[in-house]
PDB file of N, CA and C in Angstrom:
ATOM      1  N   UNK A   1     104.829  73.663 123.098  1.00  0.00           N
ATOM      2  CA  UNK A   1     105.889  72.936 123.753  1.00  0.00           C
ATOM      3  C   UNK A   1     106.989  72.649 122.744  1.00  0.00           C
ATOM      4  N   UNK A   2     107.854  73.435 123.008  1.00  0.00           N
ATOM      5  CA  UNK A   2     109.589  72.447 122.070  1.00  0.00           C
ATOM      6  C   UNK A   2     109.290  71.506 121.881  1.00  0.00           C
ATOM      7  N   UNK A   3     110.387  70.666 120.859  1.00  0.00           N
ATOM      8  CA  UNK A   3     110.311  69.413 120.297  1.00  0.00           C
ATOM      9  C   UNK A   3     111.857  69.110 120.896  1.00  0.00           C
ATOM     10  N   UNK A   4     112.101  67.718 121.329  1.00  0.00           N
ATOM     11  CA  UNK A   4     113.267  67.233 121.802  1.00  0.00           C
ATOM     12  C   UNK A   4     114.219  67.593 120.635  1.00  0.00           C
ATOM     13  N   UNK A   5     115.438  67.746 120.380  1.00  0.00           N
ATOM     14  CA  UNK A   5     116.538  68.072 119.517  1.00  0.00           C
ATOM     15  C   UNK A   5     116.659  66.686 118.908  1.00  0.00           C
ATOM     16  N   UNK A   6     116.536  66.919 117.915  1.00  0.00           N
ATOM     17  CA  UNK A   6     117.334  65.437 117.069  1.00  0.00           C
ATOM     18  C   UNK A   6     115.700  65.137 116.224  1.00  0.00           C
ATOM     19  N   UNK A   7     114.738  65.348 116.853  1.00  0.00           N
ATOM     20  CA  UNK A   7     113.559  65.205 116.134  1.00  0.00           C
ATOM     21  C   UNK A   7     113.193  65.387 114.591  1.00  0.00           C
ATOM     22  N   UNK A   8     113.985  66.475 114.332  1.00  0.00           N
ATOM     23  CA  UNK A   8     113.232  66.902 112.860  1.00  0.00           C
ATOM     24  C   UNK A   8     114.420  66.287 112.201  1.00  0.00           C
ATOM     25  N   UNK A   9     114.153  65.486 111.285  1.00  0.00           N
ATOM     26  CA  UNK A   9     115.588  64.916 110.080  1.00  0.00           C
ATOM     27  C   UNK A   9     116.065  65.653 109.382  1.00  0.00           C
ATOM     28  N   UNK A  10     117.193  65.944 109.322  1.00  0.00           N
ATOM     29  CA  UNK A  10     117.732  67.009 108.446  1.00  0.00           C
ATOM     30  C   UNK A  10     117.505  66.794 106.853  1.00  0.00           C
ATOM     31  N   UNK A  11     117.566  67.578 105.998  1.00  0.00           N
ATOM     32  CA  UNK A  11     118.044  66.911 104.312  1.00  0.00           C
ATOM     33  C   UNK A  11     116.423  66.596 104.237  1.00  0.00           C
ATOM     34  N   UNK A  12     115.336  66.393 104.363  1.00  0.00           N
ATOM     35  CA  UNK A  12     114.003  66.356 104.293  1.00  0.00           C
ATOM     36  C   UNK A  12     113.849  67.443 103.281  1.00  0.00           C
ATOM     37  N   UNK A  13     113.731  68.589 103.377  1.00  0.00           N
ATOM     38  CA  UNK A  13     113.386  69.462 102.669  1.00  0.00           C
ATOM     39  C   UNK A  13     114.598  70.479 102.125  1.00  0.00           C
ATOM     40  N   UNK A  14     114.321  71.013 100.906  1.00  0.00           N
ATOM     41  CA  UNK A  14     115.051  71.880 100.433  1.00  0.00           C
ATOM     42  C   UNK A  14     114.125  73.465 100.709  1.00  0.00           C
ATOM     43  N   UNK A  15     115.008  74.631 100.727  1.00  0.00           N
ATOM     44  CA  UNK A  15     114.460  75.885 101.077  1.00  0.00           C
ATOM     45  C   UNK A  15     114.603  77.079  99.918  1.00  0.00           C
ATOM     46  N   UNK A  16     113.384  77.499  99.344  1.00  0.00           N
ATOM     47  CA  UNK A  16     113.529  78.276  98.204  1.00  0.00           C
ATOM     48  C   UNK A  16     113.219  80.050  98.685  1.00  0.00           C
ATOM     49  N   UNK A  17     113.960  80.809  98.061  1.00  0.00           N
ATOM     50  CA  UNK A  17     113.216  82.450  97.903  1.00  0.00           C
ATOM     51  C   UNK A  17     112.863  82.660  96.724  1.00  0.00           C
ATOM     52  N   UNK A  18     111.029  82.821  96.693  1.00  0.00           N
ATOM     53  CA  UNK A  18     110.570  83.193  95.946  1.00  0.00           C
ATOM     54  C   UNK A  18     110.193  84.618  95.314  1.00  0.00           C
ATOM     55  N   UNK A  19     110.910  84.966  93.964  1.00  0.00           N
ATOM     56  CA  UNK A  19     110.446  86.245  93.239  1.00  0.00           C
ATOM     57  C   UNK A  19     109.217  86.537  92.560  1.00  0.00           C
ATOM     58  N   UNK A  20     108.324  86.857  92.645  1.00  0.00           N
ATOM     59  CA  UNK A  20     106.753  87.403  91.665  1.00  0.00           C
ATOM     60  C   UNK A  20     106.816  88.299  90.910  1.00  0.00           C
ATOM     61  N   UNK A  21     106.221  88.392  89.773  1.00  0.00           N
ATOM     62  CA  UNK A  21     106.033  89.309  88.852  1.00  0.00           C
ATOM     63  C   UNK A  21     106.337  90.879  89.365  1.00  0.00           C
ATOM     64  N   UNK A  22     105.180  90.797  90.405  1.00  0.00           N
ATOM     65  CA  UNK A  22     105.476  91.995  90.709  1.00  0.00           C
ATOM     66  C   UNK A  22     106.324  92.735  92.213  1.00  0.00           C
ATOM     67  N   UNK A  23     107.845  91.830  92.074  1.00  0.00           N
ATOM     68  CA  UNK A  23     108.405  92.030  92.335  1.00  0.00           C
ATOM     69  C   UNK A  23     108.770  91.587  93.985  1.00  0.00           C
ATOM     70  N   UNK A  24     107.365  90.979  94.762  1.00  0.00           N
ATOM     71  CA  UNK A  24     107.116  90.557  96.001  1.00  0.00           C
ATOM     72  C   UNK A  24     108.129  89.376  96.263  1.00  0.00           C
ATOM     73  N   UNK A  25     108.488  89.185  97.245  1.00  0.00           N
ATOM     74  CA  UNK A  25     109.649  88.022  97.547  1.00  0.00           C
ATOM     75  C   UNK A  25     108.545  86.877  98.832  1.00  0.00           C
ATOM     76  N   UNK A  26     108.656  85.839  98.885  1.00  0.00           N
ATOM     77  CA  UNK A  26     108.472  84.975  99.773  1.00  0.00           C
ATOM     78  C   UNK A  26     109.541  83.867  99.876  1.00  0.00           C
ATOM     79  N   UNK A  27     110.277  83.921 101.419  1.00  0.00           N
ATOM     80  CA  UNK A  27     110.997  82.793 101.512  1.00  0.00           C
ATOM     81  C   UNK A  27     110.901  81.757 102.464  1.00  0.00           C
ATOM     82  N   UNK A  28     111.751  81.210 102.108  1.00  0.00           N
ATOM     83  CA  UNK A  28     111.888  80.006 102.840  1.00  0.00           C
ATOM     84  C   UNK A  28     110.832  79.031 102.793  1.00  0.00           C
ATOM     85  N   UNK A  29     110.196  78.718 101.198  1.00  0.00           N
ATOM     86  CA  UNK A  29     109.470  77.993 100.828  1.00  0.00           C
ATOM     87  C   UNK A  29     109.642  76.510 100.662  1.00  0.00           C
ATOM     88  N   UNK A  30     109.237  75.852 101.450  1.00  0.00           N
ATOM     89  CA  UNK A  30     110.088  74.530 101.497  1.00  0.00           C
ATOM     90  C   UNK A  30     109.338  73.469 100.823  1.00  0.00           C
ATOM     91  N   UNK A  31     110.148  72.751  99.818  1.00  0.00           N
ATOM     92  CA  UNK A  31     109.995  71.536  99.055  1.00  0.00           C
ATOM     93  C   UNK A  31     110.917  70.145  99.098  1.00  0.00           C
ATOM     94  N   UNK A  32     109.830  69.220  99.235  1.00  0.00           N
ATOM     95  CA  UNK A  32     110.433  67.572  99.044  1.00  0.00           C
ATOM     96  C   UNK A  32     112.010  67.798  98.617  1.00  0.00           C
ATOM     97  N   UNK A  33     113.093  67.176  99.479  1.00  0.00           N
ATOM     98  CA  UNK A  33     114.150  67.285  98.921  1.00  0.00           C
ATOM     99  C   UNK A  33     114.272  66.024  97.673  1.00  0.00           C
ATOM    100  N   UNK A  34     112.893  65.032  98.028  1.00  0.00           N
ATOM    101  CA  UNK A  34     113.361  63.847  96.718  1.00  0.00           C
ATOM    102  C   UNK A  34     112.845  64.291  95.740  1.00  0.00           C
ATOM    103  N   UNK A  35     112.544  65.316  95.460  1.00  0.00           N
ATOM    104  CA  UNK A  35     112.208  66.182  94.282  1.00  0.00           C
ATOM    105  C   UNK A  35     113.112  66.604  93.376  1.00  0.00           C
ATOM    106  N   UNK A  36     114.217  66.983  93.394  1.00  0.00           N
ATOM    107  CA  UNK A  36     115.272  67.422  93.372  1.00  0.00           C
ATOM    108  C   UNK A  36     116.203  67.299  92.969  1.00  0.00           C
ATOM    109  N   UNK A  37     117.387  67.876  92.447  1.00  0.00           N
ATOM    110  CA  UNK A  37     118.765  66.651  91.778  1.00  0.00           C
ATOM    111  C   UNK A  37     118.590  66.536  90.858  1.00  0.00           C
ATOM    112  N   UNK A  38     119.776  65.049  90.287  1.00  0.00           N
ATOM    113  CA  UNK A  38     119.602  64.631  89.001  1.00  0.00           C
ATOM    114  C   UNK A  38     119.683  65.972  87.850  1.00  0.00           C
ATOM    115  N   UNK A  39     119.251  65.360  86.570  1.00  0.00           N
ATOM    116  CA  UNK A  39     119.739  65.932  85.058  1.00  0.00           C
ATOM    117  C   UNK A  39     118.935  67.576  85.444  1.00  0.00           C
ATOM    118  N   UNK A  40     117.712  67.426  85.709  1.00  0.00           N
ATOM    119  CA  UNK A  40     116.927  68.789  86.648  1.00  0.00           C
ATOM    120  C   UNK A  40     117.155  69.940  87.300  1.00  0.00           C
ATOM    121  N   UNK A  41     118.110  69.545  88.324  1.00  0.00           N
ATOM    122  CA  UNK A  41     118.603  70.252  89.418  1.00  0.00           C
ATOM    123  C   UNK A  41     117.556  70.678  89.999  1.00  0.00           C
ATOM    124  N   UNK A  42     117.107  72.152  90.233  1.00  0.00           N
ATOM    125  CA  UNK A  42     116.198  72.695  91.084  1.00  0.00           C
ATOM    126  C   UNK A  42     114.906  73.064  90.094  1.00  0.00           C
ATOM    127  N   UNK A  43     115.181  72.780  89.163  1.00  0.00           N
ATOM    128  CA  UNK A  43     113.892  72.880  87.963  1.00  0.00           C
ATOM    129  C   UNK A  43     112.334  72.329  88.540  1.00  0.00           C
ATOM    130  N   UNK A  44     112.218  71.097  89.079  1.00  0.00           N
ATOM    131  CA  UNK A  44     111.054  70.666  89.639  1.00  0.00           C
ATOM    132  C   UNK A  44     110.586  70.879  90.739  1.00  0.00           C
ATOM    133  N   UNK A  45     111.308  72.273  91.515  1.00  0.00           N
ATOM    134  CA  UNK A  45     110.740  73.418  92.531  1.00  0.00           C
ATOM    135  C   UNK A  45     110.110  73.656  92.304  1.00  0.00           C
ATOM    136  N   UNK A  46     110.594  74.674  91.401  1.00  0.00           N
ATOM    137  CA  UNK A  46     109.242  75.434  90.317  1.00  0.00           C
ATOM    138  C   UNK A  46     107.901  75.506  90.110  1.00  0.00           C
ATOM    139  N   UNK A  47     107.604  73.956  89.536  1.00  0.00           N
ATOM    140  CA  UNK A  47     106.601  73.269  89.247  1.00  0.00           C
ATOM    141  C   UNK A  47     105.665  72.770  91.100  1.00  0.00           C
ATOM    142  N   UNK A  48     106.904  72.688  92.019  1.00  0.00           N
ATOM    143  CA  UNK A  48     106.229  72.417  93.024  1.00  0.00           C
ATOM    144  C   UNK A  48     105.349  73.555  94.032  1.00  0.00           C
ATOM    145  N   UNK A  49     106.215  74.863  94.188  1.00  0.00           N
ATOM    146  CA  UNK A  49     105.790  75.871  94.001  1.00  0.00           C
ATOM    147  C   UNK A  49     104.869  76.713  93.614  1.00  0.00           C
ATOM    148  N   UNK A  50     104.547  76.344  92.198  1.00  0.00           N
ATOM    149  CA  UNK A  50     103.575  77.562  91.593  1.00  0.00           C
ATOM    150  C   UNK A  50     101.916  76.284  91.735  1.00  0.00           C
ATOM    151  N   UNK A  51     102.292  75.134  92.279  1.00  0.00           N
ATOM    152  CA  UNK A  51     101.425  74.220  92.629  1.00  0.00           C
ATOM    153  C   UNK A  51     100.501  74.451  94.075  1.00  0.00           C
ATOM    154  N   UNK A  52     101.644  74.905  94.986  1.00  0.00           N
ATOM    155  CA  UNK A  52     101.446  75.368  95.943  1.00  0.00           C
ATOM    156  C   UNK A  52     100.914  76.968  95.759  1.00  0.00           C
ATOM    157  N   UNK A  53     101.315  77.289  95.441  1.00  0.00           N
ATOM    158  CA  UNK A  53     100.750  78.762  94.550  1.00  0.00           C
ATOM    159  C   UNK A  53      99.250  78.669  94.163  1.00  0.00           C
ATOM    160  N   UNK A  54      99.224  77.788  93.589  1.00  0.00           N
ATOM    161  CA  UNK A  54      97.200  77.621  92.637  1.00  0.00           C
ATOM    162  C   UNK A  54      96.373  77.259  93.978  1.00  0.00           C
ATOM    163  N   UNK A  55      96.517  76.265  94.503  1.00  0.00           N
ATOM    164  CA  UNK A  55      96.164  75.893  96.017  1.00  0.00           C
ATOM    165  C   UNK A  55      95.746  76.913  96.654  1.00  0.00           C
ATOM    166  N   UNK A  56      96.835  77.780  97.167  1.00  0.00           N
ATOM    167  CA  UNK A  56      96.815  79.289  98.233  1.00  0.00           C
ATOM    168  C   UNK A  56      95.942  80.005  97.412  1.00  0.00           C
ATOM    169  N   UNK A  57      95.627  80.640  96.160  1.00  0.00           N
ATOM    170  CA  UNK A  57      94.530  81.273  95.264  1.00  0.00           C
ATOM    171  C   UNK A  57      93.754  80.930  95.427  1.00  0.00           C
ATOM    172  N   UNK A  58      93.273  79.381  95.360  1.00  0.00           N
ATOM    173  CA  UNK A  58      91.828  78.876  95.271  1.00  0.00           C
ATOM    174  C   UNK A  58      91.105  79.365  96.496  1.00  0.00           C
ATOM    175  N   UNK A  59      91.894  79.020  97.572  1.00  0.00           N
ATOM    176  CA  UNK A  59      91.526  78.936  99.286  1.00  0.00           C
ATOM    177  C   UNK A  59      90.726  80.818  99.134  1.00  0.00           C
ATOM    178  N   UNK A  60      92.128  81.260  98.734  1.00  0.00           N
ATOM    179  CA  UNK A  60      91.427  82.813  99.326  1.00  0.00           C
ATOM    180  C   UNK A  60      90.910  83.897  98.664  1.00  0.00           C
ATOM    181  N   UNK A  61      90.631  83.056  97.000  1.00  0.00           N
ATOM    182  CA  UNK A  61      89.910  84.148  96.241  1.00  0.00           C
ATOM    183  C   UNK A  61      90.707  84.799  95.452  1.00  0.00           C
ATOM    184  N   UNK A  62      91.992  84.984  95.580  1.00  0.00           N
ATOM    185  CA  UNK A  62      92.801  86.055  94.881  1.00  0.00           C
ATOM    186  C   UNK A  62      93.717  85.387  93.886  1.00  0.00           C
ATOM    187  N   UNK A  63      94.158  85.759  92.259  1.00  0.00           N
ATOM    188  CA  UNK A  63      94.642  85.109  91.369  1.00  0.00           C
ATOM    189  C   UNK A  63      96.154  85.020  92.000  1.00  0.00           C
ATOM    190  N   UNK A  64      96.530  84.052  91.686  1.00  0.00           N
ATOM    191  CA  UNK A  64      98.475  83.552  91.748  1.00  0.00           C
ATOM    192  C   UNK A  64      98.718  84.705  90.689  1.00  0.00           C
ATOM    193  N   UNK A  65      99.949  84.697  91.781  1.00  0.00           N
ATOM    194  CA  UNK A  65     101.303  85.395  90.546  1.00  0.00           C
ATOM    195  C   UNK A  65     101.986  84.910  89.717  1.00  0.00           C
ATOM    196  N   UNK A  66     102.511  85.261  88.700  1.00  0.00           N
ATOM    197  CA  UNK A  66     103.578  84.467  87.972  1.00  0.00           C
ATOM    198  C   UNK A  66     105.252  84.380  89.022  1.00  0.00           C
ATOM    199  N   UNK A  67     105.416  83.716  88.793  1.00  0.00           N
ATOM    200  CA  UNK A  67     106.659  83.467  89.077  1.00  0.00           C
ATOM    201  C   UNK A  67     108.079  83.962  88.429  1.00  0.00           C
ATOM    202  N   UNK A  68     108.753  84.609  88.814  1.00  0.00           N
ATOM    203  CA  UNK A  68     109.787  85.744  88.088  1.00  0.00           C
ATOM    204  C   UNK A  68     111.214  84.724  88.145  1.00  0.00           C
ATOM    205  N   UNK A  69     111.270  84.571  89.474  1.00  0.00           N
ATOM    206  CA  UNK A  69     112.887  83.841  89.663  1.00  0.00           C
ATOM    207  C   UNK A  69     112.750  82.912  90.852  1.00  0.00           C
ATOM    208  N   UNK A  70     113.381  81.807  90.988  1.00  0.00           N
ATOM    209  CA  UNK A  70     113.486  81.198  92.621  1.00  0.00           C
ATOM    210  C   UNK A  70     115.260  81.265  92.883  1.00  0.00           C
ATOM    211  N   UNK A  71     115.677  80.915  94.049  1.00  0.00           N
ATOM    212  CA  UNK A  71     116.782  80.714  94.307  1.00  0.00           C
ATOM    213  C   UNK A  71     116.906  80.037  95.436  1.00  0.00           C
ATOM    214  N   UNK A  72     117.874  78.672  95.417  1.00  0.00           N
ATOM    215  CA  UNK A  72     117.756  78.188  97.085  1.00  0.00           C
ATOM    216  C   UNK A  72     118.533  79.263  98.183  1.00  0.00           C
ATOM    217  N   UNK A  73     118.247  79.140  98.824  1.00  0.00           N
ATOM    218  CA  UNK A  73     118.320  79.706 100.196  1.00  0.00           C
ATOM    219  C   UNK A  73     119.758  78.633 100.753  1.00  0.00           C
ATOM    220  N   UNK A  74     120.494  79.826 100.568  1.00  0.00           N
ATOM    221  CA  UNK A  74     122.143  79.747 101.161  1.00  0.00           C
ATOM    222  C   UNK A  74     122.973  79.232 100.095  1.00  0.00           C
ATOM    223  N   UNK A  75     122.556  79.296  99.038  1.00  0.00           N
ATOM    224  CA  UNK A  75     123.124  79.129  97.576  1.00  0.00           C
ATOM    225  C   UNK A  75     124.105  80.462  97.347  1.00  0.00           C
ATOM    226  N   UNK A  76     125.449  79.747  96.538  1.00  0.00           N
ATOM    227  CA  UNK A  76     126.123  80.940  96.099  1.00  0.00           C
ATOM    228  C   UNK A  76     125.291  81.860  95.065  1.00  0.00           C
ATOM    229  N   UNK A  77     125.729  82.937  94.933  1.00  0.00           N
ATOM    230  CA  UNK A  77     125.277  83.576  93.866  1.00  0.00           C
ATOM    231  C   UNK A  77     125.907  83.722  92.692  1.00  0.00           C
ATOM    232  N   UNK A  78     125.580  83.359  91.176  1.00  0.00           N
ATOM    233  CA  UNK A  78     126.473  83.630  90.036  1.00  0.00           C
ATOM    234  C   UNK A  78     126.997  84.298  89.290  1.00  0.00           C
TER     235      UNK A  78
END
């Protein structure tokens, strides 16, 4: 069943695309936006990420990847 409009709060989460070693992409990985900001910027993604990363390994047996690059999602490019 849909959810009434107005339900989900916007600004809640920030949205990452993730790069792997070997080259695999996963996006739209979403992290705590109060994570975020400040002297940091998107640095404590990362860390939230490859957290979420060890988690998903444990569950299904198979080693995490390293992590190559992130980028938010709808970010300019430099």
């Amino acid at each position: 069943m849909a959810k009434k409009p107005g339900t989900n709060p916007k600004g809640e989460f920030a949205f990452f695309n993730v790069v792997y070693e070997d080259d695999s992409q996963r996006s739209n990985r979403r992290v705590p936006a109060e994570l975020l900001g400040g002297l940091d910027g998107d640095e404590p993604a990362r860390g939230f990420i490859m957290e979420q990363d060890r988690e998903i390994a444990e569950k299904s047996g198979r080693p995490a990847l390293e992590i190559k690059r992130i980028e938010r999602v709808g970010a300019k490019k430099k």
